[in-house]
PDB file of N, CA and C in Angstrom:
ATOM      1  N   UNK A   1      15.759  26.383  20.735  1.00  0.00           N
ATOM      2  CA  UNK A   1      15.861  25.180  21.535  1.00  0.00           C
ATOM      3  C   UNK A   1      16.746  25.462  22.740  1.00  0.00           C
ATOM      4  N   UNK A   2      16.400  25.175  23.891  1.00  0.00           N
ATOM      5  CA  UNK A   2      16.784  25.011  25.273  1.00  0.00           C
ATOM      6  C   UNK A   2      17.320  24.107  25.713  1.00  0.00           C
ATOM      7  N   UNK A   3      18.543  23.923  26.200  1.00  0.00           N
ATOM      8  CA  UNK A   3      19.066  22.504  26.769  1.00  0.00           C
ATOM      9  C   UNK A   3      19.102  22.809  28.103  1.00  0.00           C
ATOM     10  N   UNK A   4      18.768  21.867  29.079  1.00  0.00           N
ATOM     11  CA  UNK A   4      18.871  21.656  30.931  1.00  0.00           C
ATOM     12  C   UNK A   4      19.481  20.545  31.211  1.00  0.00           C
ATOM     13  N   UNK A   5      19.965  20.589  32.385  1.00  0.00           N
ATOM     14  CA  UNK A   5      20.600  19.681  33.295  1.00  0.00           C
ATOM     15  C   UNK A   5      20.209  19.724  34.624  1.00  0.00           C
ATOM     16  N   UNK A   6      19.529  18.992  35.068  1.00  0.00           N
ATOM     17  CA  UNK A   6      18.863  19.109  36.606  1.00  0.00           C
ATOM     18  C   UNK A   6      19.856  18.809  37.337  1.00  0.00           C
ATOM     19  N   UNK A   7      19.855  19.256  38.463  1.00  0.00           N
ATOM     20  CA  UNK A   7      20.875  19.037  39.583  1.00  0.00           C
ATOM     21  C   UNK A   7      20.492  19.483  40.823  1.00  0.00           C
ATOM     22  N   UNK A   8      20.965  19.368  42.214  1.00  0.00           N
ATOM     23  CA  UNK A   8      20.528  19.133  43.582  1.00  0.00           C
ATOM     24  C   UNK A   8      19.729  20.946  43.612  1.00  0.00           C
ATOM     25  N   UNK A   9      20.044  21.937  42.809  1.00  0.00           N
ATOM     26  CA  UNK A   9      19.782  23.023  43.373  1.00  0.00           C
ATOM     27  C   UNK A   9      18.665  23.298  41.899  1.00  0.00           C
ATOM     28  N   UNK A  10      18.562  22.736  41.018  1.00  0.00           N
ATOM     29  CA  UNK A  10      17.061  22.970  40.085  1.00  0.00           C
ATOM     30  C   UNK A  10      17.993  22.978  38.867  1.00  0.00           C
ATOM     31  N   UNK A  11      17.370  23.133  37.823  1.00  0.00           N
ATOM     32  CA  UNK A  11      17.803  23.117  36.267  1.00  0.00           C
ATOM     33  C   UNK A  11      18.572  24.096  35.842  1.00  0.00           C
ATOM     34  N   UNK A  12      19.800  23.661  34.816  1.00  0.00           N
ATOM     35  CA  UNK A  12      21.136  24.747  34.581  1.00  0.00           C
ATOM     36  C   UNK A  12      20.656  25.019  33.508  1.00  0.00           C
ATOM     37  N   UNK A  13      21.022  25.966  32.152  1.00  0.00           N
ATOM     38  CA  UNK A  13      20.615  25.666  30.976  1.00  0.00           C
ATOM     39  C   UNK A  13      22.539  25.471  30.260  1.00  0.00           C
ATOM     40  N   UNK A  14      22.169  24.685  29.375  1.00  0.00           N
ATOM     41  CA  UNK A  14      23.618  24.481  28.868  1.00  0.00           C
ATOM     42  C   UNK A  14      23.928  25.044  27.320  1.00  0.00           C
ATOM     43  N   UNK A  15      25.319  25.291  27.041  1.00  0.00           N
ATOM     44  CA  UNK A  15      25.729  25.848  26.252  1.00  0.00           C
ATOM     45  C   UNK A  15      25.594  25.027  25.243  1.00  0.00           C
ATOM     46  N   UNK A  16      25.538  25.019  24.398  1.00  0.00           N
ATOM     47  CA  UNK A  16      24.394  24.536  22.877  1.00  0.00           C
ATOM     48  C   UNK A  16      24.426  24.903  21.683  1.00  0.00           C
ATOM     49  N   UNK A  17      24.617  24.338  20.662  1.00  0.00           N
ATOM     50  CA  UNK A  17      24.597  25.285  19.536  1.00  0.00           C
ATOM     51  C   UNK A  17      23.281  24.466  18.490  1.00  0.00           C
ATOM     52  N   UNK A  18      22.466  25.139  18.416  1.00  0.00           N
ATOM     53  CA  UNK A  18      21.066  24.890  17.726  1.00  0.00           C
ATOM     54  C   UNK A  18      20.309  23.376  18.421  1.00  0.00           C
ATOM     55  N   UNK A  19      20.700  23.237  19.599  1.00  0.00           N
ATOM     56  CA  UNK A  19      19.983  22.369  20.661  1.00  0.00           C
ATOM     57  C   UNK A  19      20.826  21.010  20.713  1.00  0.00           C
ATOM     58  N   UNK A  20      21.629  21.085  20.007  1.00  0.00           N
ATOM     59  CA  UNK A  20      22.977  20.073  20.409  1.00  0.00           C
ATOM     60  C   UNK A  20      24.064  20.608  21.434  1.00  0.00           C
ATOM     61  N   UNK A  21      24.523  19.557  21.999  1.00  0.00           N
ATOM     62  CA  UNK A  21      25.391  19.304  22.797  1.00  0.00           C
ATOM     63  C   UNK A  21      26.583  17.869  22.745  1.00  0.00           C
ATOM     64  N   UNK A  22      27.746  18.515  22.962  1.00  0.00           N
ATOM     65  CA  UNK A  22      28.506  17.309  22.821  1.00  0.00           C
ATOM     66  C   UNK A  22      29.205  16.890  24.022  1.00  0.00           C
ATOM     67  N   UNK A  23      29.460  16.160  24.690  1.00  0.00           N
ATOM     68  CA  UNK A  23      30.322  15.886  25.958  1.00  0.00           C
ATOM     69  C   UNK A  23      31.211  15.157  25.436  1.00  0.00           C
ATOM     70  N   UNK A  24      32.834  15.565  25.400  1.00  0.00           N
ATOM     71  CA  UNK A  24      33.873  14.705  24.419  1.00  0.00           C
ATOM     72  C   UNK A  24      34.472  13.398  25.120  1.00  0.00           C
ATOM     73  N   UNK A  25      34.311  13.916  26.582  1.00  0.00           N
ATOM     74  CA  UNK A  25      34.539  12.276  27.584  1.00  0.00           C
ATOM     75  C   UNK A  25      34.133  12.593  28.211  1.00  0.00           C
ATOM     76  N   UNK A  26      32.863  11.846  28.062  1.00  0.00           N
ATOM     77  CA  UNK A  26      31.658  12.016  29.230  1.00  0.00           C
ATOM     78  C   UNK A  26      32.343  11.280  30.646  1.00  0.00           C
ATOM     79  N   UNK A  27      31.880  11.762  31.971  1.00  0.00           N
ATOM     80  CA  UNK A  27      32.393  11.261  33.215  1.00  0.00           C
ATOM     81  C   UNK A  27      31.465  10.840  34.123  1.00  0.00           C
ATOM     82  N   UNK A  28      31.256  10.029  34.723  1.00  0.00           N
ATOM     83  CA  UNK A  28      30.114   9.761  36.127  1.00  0.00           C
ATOM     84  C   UNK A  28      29.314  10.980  36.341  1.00  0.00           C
ATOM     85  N   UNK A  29      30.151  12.699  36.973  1.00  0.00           N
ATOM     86  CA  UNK A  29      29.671  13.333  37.142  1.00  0.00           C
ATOM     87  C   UNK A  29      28.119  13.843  36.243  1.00  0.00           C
ATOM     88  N   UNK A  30      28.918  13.336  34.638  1.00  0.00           N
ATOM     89  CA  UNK A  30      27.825  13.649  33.597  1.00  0.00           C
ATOM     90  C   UNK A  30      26.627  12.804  33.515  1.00  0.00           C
ATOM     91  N   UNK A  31      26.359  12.095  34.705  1.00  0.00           N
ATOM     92  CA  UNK A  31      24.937  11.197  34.956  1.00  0.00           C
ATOM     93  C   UNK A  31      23.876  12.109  35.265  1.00  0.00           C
ATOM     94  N   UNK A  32      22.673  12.259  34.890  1.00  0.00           N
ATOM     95  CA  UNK A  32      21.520  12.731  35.104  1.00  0.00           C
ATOM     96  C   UNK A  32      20.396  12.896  34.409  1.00  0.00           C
ATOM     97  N   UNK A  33      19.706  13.809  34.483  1.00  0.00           N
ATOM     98  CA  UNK A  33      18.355  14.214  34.042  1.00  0.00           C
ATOM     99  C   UNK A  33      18.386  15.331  32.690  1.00  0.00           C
ATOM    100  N   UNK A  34      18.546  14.984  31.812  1.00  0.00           N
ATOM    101  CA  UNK A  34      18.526  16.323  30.743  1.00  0.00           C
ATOM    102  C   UNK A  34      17.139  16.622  30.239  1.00  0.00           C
ATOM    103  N   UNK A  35      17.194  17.963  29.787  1.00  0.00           N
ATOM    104  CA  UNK A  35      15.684  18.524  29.109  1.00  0.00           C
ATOM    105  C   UNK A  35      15.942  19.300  28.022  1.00  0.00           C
ATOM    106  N   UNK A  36      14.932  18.992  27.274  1.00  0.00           N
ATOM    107  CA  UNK A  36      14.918  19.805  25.610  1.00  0.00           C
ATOM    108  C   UNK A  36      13.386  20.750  25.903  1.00  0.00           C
ATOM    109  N   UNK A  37      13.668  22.184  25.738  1.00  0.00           N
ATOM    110  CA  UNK A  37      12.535  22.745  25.831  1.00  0.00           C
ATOM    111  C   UNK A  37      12.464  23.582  24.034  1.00  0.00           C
ATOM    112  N   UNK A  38      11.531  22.903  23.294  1.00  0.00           N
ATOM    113  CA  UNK A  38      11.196  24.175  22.078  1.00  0.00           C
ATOM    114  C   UNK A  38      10.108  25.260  22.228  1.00  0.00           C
ATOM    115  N   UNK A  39      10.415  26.300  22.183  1.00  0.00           N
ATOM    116  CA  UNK A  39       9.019  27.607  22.011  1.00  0.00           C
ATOM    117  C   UNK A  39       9.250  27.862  21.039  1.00  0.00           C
ATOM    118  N   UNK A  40       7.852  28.396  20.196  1.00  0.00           N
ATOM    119  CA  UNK A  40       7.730  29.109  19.120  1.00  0.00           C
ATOM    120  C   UNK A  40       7.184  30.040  19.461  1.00  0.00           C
ATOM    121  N   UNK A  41       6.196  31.059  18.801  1.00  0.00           N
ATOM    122  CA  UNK A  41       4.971  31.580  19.137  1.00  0.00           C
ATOM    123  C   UNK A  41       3.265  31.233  19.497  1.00  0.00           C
ATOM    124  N   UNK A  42       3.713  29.925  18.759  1.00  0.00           N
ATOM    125  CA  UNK A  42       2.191  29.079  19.496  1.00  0.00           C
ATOM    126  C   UNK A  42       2.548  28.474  20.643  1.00  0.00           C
ATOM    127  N   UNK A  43       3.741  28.324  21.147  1.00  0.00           N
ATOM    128  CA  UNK A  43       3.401  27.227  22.347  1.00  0.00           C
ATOM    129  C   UNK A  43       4.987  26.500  22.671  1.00  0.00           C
ATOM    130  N   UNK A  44       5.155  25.844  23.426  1.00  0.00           N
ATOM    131  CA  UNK A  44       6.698  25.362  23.902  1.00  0.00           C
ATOM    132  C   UNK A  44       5.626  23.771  23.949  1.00  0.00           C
ATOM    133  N   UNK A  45       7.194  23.112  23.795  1.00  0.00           N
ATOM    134  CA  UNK A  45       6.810  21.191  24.170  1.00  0.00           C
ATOM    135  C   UNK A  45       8.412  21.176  25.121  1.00  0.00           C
ATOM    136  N   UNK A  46       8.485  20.236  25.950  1.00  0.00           N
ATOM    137  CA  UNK A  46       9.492  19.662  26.860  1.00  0.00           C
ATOM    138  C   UNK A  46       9.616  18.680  26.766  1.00  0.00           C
ATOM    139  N   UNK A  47      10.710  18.053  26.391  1.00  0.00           N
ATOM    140  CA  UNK A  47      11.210  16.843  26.810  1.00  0.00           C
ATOM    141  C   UNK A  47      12.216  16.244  27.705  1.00  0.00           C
ATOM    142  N   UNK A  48      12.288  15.308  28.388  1.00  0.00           N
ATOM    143  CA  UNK A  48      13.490  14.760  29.493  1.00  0.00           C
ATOM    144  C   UNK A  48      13.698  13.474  29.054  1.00  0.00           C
ATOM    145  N   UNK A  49      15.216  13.810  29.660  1.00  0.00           N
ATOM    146  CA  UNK A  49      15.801  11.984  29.282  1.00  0.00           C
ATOM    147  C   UNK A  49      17.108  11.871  30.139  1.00  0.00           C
ATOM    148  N   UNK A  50      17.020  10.411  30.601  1.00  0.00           N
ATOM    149  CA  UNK A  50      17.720  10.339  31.766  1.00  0.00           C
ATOM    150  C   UNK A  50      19.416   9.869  31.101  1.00  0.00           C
ATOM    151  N   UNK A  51      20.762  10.542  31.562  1.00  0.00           N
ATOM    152  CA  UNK A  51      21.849   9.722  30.818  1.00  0.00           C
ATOM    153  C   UNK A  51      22.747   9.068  32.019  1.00  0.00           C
ATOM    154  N   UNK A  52      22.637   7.742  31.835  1.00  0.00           N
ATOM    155  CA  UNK A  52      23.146   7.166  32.816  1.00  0.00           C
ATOM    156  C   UNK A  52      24.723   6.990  32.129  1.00  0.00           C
ATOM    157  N   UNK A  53      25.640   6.946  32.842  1.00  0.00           N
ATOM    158  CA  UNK A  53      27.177   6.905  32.764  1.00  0.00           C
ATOM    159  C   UNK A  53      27.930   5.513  33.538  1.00  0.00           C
ATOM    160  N   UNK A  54      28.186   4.422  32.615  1.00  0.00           N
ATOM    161  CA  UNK A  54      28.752   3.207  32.938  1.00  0.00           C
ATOM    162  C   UNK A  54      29.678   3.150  33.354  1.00  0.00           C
ATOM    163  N   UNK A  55      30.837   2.509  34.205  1.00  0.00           N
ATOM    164  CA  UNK A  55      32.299   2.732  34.248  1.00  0.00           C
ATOM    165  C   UNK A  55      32.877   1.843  35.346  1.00  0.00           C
ATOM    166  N   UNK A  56      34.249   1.313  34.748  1.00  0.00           N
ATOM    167  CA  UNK A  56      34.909   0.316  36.232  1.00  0.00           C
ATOM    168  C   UNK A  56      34.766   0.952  37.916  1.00  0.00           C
ATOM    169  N   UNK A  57      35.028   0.097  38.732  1.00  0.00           N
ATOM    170  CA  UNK A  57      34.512   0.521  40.399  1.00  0.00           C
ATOM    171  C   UNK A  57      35.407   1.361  40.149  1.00  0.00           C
ATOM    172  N   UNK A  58      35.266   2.619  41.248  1.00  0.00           N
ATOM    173  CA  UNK A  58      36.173   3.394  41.363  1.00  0.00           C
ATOM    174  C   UNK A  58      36.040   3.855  43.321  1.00  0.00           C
ATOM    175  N   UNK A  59      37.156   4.821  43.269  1.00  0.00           N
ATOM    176  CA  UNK A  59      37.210   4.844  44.802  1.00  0.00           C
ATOM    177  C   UNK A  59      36.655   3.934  46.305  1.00  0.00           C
ATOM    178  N   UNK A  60      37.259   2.502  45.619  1.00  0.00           N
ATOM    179  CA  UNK A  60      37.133   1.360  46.657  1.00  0.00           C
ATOM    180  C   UNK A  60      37.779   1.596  47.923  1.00  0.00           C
ATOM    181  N   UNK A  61      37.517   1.628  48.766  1.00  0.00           N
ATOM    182  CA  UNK A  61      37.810   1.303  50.279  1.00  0.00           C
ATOM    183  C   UNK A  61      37.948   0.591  51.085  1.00  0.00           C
ATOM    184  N   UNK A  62      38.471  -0.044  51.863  1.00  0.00           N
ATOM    185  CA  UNK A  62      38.845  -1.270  53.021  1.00  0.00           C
ATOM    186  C   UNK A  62      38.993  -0.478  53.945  1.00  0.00           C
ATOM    187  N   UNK A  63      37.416  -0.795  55.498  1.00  0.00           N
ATOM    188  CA  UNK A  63      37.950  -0.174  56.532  1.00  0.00           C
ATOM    189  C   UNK A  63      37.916  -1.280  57.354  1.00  0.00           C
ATOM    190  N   UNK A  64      38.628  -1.630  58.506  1.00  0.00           N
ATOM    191  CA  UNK A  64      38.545  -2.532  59.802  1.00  0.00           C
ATOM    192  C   UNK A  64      38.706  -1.742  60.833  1.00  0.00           C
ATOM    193  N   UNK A  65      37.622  -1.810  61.517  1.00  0.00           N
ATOM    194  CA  UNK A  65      36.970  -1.140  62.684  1.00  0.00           C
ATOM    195  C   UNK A  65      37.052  -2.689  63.915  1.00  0.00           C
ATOM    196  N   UNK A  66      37.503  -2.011  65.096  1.00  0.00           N
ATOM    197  CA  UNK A  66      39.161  -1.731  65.169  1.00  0.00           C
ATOM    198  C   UNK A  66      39.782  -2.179  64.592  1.00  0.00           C
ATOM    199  N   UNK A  67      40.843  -1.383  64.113  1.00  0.00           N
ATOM    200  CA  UNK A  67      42.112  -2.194  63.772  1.00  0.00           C
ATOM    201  C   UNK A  67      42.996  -2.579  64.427  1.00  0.00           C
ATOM    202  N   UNK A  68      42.996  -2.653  65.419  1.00  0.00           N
ATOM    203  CA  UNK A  68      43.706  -3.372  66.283  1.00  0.00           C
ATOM    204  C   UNK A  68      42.495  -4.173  67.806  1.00  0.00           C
ATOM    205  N   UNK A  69      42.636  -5.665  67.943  1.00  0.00           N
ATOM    206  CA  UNK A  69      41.352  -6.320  68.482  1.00  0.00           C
ATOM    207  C   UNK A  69      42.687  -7.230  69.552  1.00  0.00           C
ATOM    208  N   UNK A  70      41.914  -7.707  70.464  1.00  0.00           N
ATOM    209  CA  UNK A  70      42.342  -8.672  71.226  1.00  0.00           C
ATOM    210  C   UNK A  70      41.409 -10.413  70.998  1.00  0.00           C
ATOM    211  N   UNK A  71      42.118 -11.345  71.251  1.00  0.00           N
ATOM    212  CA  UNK A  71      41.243 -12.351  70.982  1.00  0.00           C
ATOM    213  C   UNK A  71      40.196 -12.632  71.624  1.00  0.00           C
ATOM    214  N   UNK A  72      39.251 -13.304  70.280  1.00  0.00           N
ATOM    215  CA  UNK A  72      37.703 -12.546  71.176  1.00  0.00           C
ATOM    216  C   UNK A  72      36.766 -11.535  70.849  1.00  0.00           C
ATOM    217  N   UNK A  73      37.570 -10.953  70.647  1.00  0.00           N
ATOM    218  CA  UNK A  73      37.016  -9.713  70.606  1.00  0.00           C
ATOM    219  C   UNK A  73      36.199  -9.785  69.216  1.00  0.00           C
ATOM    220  N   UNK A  74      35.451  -8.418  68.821  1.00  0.00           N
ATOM    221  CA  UNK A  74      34.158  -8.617  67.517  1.00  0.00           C
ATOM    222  C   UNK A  74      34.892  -7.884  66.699  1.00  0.00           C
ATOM    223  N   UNK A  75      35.235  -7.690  65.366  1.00  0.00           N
ATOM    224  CA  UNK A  75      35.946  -6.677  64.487  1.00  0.00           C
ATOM    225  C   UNK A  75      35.243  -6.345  63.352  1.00  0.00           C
ATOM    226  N   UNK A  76      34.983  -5.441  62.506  1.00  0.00           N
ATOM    227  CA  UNK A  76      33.906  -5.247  61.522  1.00  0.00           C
ATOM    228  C   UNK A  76      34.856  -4.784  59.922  1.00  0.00           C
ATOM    229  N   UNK A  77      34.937  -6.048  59.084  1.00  0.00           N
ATOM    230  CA  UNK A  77      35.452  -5.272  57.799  1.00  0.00           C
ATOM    231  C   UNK A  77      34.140  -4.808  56.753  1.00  0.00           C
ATOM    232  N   UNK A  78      34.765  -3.315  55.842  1.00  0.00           N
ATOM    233  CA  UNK A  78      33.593  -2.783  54.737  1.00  0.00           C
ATOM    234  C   UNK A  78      34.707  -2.390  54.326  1.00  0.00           C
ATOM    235  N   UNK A  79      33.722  -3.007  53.208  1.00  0.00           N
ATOM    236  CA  UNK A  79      34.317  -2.634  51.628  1.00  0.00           C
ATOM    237  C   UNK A  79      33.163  -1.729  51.004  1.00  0.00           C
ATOM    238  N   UNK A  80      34.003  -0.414  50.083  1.00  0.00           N
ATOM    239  CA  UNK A  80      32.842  -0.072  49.679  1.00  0.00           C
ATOM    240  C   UNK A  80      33.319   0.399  48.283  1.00  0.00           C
ATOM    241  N   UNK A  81      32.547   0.539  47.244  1.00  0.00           N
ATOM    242  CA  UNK A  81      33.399   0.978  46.026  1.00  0.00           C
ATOM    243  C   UNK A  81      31.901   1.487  45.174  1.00  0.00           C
ATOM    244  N   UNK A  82      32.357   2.820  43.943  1.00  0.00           N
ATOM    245  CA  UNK A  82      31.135   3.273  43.444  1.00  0.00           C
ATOM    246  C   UNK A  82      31.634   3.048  42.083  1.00  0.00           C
ATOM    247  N   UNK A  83      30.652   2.245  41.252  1.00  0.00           N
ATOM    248  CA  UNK A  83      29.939   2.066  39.711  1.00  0.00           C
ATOM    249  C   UNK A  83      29.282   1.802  39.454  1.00  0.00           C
ATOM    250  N   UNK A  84      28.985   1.724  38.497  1.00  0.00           N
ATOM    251  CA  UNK A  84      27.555   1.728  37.287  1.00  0.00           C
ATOM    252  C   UNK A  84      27.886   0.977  36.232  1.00  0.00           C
ATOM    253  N   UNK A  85      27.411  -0.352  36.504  1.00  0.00           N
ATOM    254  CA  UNK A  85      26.422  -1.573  37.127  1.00  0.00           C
ATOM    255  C   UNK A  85      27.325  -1.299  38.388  1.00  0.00           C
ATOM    256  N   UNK A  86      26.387  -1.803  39.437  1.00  0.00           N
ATOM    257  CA  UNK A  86      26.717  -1.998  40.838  1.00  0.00           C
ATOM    258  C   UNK A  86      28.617  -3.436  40.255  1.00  0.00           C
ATOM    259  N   UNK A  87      29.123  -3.070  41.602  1.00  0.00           N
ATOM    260  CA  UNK A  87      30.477  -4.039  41.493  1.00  0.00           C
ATOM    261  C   UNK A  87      30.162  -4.741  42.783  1.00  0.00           C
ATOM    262  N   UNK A  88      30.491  -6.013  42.706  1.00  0.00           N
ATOM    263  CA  UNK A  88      30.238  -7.305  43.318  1.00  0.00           C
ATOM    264  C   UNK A  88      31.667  -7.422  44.365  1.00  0.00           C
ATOM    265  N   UNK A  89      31.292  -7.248  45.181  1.00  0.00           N
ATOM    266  CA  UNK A  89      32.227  -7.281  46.200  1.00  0.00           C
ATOM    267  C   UNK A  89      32.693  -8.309  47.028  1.00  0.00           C
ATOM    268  N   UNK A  90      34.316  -8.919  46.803  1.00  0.00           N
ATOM    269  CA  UNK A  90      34.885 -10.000  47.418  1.00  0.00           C
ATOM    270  C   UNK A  90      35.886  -9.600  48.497  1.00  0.00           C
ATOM    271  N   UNK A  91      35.722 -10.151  49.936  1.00  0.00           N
ATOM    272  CA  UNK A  91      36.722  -9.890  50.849  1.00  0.00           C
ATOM    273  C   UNK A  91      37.308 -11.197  50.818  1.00  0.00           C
ATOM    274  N   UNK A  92      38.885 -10.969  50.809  1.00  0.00           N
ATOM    275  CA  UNK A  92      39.661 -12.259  50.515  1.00  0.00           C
ATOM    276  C   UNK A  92      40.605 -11.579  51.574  1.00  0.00           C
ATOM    277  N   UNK A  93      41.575 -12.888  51.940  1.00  0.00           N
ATOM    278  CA  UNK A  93      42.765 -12.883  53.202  1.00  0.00           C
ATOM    279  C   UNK A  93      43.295 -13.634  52.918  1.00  0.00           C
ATOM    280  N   UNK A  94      44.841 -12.771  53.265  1.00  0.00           N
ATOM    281  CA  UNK A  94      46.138 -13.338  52.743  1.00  0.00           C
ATOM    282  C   UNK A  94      46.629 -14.120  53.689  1.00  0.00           C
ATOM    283  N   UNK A  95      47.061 -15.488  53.579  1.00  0.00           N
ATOM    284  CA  UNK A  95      47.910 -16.148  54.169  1.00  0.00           C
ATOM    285  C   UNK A  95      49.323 -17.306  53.759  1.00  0.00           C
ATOM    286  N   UNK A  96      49.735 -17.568  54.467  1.00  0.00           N
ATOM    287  CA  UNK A  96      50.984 -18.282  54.120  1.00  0.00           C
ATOM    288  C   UNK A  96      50.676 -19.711  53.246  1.00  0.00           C
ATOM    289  N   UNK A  97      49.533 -19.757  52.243  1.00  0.00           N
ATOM    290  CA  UNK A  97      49.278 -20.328  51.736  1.00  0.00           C
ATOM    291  C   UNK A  97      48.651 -19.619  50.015  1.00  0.00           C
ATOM    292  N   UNK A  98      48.521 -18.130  50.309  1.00  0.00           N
ATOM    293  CA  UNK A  98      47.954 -17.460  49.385  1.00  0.00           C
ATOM    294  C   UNK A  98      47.002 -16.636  49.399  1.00  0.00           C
ATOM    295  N   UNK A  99      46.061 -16.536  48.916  1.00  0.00           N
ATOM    296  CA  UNK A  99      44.702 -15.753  49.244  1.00  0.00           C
ATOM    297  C   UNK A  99      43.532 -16.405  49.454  1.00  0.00           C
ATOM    298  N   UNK A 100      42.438 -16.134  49.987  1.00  0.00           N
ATOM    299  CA  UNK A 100      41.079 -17.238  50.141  1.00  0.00           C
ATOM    300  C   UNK A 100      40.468 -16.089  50.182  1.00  0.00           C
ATOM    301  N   UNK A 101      39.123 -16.612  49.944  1.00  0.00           N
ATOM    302  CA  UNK A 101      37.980 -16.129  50.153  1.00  0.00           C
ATOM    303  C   UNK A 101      37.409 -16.383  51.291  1.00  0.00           C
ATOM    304  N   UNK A 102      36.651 -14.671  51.684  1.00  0.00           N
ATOM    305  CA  UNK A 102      35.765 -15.144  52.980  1.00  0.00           C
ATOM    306  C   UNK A 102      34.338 -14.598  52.506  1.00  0.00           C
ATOM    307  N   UNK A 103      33.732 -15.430  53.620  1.00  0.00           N
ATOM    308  CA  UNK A 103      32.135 -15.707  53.287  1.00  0.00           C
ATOM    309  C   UNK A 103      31.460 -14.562  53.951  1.00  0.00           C
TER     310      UNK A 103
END
């Protein structure tokens, strides 16, 4: 038994012991495409299966383009943050009253 991992440059084969594999804390990186290949002497079968990797947002960002504006002027905030389920993104502003939400 054959274990693979597809990735941007084609299929790795992975270290295995009788077609198992264990990942002890699996990570984002460990998202993808795996394959089980068996040969005998009559013939090989393949299988694939996709492992998707869940996890809180991570590496969120706040940019304001310019950051520094005159009045009037147009200013652009992004937020951007990566997980699995997508994360729902709130821009809120602080003022001398607390925080609010903007639309």
């Amino acid at each position: 038994l054959v274990l693979r991992r597809q990735s941007s440059s084609g299929w790795s084969e992975l270290d295995s012991e009788n077609g198992t594999l264990t990942i002890h804390a699996v990570q984002p990186a460990d998202a993808g495409l795996y394959q089980c290949e068996a040969i005998n002497d009559l013939g090989k079968q393949i299988n694939s299966n996709k492992l998707q990797v869940q996890g809180r947002p991570r590496d969120t960002t706040l940019s304001i383009t310019p950051s520094a504006v005159k009045e009037g002027d147009r200013v652009t905030f992004s937020c951007t943050t990566q997980s699995n389920p997508p994360a729902q993104l709130v821009l809120r502003r602080q003022s001398s009253s607390g925080w609010s939400e903007l639309d």
